[in-house]
C-alpha atoms as a PDB file:
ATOM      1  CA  UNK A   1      -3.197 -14.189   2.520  1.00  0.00           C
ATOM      2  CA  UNK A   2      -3.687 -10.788   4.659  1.00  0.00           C
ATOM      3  CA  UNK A   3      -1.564  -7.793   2.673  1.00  0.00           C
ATOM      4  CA  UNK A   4      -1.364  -4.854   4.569  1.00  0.00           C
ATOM      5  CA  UNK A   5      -0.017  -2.152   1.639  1.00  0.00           C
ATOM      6  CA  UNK A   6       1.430   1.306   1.857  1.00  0.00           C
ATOM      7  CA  UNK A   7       1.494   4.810  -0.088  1.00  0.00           C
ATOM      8  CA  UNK A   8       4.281   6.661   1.240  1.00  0.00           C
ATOM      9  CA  UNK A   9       3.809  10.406   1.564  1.00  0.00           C
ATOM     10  CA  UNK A  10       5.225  13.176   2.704  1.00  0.00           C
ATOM     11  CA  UNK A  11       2.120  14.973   4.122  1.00  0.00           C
ATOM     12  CA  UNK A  12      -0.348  11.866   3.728  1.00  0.00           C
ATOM     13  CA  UNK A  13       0.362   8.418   4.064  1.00  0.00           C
ATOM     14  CA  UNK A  14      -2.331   5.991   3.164  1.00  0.00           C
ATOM     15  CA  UNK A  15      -2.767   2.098   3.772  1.00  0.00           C
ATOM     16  CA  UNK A  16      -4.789  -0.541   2.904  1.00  0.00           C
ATOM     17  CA  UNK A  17      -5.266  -4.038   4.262  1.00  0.00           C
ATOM     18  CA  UNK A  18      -6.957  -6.160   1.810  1.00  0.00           C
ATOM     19  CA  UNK A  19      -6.945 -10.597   2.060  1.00  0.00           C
ATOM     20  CA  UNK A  20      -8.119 -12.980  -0.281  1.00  0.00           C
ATOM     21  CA  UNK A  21     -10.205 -15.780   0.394  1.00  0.00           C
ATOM     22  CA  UNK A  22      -9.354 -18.804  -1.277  1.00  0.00           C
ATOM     23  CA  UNK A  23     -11.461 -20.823   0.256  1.00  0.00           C
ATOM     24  CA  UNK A  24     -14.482 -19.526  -2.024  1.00  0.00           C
ATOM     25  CA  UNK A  25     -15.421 -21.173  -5.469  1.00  0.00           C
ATOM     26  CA  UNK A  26     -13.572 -17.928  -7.004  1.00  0.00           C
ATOM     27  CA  UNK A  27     -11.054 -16.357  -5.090  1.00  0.00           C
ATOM     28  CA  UNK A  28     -12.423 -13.196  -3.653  1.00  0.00           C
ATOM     29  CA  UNK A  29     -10.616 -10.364  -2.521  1.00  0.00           C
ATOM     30  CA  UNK A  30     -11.640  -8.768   1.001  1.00  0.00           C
ATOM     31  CA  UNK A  31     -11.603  -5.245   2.342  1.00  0.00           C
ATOM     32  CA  UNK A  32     -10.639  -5.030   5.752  1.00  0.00           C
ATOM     33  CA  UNK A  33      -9.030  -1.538   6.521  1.00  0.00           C
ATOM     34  CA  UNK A  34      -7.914   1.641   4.355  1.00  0.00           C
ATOM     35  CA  UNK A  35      -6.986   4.962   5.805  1.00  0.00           C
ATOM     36  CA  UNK A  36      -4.731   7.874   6.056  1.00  0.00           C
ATOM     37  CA  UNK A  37      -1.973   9.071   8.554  1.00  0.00           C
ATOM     38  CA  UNK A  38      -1.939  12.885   7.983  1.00  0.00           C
ATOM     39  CA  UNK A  39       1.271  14.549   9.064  1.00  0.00           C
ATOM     40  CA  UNK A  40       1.288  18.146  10.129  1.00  0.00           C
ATOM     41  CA  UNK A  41       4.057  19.995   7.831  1.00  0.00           C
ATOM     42  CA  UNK A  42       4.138  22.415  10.430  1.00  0.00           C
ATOM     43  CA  UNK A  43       6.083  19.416  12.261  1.00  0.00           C
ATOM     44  CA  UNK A  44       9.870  19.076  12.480  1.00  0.00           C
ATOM     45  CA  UNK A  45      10.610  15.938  10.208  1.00  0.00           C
ATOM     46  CA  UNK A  46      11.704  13.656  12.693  1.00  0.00           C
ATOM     47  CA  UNK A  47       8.351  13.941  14.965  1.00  0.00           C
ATOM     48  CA  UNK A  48       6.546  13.018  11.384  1.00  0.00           C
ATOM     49  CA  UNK A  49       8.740  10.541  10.816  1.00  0.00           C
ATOM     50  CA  UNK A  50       8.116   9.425  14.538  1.00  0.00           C
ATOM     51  CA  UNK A  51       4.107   9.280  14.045  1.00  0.00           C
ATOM     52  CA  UNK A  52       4.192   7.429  10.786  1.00  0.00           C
ATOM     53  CA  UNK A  53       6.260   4.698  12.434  1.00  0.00           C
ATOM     54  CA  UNK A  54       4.217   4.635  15.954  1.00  0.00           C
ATOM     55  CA  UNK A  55       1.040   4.694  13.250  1.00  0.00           C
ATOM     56  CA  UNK A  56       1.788   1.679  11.370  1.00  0.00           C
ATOM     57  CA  UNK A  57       3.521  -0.315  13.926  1.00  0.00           C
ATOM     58  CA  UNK A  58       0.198  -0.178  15.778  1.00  0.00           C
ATOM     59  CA  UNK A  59      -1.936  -0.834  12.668  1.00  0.00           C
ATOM     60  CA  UNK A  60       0.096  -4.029  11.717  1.00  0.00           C
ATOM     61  CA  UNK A  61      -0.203  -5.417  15.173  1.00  0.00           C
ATOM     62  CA  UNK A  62      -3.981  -4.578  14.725  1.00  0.00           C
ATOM     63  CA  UNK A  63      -3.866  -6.106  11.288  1.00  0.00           C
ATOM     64  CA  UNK A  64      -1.532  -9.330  11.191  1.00  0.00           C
ATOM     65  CA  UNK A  65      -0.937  -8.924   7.767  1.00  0.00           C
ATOM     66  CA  UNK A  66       1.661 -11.619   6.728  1.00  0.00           C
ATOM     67  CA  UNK A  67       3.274  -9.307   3.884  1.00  0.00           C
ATOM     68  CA  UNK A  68       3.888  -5.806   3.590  1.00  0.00           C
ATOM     69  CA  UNK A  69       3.763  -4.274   0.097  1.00  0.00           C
ATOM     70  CA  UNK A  70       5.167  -0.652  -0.827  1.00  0.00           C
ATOM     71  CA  UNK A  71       5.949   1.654  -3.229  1.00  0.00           C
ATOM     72  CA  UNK A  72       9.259   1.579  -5.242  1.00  0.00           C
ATOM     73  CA  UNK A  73      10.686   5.161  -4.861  1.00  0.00           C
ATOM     74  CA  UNK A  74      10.119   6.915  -8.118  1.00  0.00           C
ATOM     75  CA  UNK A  75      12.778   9.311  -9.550  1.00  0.00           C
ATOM     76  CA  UNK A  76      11.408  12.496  -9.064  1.00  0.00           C
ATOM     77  CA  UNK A  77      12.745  16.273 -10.739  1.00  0.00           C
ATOM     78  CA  UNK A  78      12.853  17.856  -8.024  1.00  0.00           C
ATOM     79  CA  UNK A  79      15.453  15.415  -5.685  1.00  0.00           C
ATOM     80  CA  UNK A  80      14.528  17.263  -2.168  1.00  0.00           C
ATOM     81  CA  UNK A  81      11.181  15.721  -2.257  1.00  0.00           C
ATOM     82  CA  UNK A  82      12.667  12.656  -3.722  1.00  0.00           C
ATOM     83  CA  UNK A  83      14.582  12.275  -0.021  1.00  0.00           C
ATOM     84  CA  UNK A  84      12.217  13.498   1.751  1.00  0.00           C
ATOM     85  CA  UNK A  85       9.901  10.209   0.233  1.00  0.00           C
ATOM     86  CA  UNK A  86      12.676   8.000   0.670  1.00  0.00           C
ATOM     87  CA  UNK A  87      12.848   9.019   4.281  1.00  0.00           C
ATOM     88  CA  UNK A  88       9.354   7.845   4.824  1.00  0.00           C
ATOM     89  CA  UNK A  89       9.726   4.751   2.801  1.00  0.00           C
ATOM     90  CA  UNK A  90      12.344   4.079   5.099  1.00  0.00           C
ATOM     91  CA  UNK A  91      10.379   4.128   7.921  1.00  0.00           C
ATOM     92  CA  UNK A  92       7.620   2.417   6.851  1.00  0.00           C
ATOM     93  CA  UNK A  93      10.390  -0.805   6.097  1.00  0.00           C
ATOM     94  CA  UNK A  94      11.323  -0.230   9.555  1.00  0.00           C
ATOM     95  CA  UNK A  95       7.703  -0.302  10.787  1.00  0.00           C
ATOM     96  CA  UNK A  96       7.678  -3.679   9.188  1.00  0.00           C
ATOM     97  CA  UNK A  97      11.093  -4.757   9.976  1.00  0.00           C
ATOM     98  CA  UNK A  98       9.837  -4.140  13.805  1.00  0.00           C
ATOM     99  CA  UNK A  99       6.795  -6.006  13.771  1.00  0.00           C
ATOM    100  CA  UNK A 100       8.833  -9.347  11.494  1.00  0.00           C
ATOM    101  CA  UNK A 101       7.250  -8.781   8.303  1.00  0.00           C
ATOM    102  CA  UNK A 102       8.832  -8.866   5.268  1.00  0.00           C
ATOM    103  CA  UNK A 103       8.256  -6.703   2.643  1.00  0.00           C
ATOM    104  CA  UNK A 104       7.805  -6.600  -0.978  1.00  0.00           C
ATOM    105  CA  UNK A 105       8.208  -3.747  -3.549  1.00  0.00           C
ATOM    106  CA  UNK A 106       6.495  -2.947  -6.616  1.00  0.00           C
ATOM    107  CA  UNK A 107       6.824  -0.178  -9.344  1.00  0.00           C
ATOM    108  CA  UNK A 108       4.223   2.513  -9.765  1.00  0.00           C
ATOM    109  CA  UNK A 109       3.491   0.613 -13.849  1.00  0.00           C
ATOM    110  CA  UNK A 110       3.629  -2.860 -11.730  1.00  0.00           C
ATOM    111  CA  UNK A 111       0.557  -1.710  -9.578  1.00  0.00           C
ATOM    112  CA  UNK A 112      -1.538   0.563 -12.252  1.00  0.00           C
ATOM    113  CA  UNK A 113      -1.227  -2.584 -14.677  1.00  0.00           C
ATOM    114  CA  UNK A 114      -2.267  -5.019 -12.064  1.00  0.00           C
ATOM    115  CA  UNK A 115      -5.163  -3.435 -11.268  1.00  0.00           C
ATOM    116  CA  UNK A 116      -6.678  -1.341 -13.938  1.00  0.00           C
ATOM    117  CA  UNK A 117      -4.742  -3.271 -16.769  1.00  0.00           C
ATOM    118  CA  UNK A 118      -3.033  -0.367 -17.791  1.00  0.00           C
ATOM    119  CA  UNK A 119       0.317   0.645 -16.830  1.00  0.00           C
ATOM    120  CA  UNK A 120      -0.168   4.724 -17.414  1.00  0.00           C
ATOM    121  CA  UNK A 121      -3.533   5.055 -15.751  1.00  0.00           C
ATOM    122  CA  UNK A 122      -5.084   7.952 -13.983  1.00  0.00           C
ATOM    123  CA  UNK A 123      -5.674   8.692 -10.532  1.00  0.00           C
ATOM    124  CA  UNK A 124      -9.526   8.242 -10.911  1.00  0.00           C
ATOM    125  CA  UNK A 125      -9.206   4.714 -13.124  1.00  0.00           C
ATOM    126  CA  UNK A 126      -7.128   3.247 -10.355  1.00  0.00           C
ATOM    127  CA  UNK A 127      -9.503   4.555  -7.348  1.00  0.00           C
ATOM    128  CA  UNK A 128     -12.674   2.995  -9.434  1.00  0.00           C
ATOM    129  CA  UNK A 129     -10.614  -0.197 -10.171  1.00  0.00           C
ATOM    130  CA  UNK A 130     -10.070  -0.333  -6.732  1.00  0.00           C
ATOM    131  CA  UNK A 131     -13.536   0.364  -5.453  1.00  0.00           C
ATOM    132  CA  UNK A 132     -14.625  -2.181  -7.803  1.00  0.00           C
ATOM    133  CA  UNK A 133     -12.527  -5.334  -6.848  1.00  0.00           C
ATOM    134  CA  UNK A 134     -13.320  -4.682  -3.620  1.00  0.00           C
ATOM    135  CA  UNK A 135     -16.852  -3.858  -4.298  1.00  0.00           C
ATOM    136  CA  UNK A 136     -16.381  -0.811  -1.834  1.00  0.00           C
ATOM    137  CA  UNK A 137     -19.812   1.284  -2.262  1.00  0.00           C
ATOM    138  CA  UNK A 138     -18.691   4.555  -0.464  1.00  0.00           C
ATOM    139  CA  UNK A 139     -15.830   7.384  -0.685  1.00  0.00           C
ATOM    140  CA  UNK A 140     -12.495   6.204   0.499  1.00  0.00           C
ATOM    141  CA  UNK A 141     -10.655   8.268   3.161  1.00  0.00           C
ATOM    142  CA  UNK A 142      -8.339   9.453   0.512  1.00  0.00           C
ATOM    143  CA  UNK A 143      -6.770   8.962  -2.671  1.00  0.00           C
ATOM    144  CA  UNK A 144      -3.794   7.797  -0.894  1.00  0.00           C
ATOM    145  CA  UNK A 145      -5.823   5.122   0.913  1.00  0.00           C
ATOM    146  CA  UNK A 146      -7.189   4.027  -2.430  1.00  0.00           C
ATOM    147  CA  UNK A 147      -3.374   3.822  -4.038  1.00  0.00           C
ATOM    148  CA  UNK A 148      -2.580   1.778  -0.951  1.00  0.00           C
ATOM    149  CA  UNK A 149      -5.118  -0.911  -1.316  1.00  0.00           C
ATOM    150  CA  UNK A 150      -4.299  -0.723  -5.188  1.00  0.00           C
ATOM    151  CA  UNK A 151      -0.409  -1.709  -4.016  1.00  0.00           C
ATOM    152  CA  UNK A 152      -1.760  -4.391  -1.590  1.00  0.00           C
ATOM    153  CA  UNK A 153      -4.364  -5.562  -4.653  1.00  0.00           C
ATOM    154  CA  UNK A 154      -0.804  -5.762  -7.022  1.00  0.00           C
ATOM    155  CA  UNK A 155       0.885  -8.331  -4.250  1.00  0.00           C
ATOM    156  CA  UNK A 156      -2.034 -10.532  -4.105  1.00  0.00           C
ATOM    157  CA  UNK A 157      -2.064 -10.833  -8.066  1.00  0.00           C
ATOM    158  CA  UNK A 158       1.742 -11.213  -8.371  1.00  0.00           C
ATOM    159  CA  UNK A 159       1.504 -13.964  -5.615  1.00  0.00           C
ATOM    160  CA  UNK A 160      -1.485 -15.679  -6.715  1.00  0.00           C
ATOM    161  CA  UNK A 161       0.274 -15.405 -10.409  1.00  0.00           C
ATOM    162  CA  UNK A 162       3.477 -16.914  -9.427  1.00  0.00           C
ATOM    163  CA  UNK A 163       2.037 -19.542  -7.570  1.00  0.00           C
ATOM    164  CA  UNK A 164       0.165 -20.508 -10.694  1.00  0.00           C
ATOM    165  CA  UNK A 165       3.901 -20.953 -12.715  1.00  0.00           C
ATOM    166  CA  UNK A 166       5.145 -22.808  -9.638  1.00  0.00           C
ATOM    167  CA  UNK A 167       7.437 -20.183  -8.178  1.00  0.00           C
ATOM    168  CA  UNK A 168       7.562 -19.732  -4.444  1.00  0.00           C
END
């Protein structure tokens, strides 16, 4: 299973693509890309929103991941930046949508649970957690590309854990 994950952002937008291989004894998970679209807030929104679309539509089609996993928007104080994430969540769906993939969801507890086993975890646990499963020996583009592979890391346990209690 190739997971191609996503941390929406409003100036930074990271992703991961991380597979597992089940073919080995244990299954291992596998690195394969992590990095950072970086949007220029000097930018009218709809040119952003154009080059995180063009961005990951051309990194799935490098990728072939067969799943998409995001995000679930958060509820935020202050609700213009809530919409403004929303709008790029949007897009990324779409970049997905485009390219036939579907897409899977998970909440912000969901993903720090699954991989640092703690649902309220720091930044910095998550980003060593993450480093660690992957046994990744250097700095990571950015923390966003670290929360991506972290979301992409959550699908492949919630799949692998559901296909241990039988449910497709």
């Amino acid at each position: 299973m190739r997971v191609f994950g996503i941390d929406c952002g409003t100036e930074f937008t990271g992703y991961g693509v991380v597979e597992v291989d089940c073919d080995a004894r244990m299954p291992k998970l596998i690195h394969l890309a992590a990095g950072t679209i970086r949007l220029n807030k000097k930018e009218k929104t709809p040119l952003r929103l154009m080059q995180v679309y063009t961005e990951l539509v051309g990194l799935m089609t490098l990728h072939q991941p067969e799943i998409v996993a995001i995000e679930e928007v958060f509820f935020s104080a202050n609700a213009k930046s809530a919409l403004k994430l929303g709008q790029v969540r949007g897009v990324a769906i779409l970049a997905a949508a485009t390219c036939g993939l579907p897409v899977a969801e998970y909440a912000p507890l969901s993903i720090k649970s699954s991989v640092v086993g703690y649902g309220l975890a720091a930044k910095e646990q998550v980003q060593f957690m993450v480093k660690r499963l992957l046994e990744i020996d250097y700095e990571l583009d950015s923390a966003d590309a670290a929360d991506a592979l972290a979301i992409a890391i959550c699908h492949i346990h919630t799949a692998q854990t559901l296909l241990l209690q039988g449910v497709r």
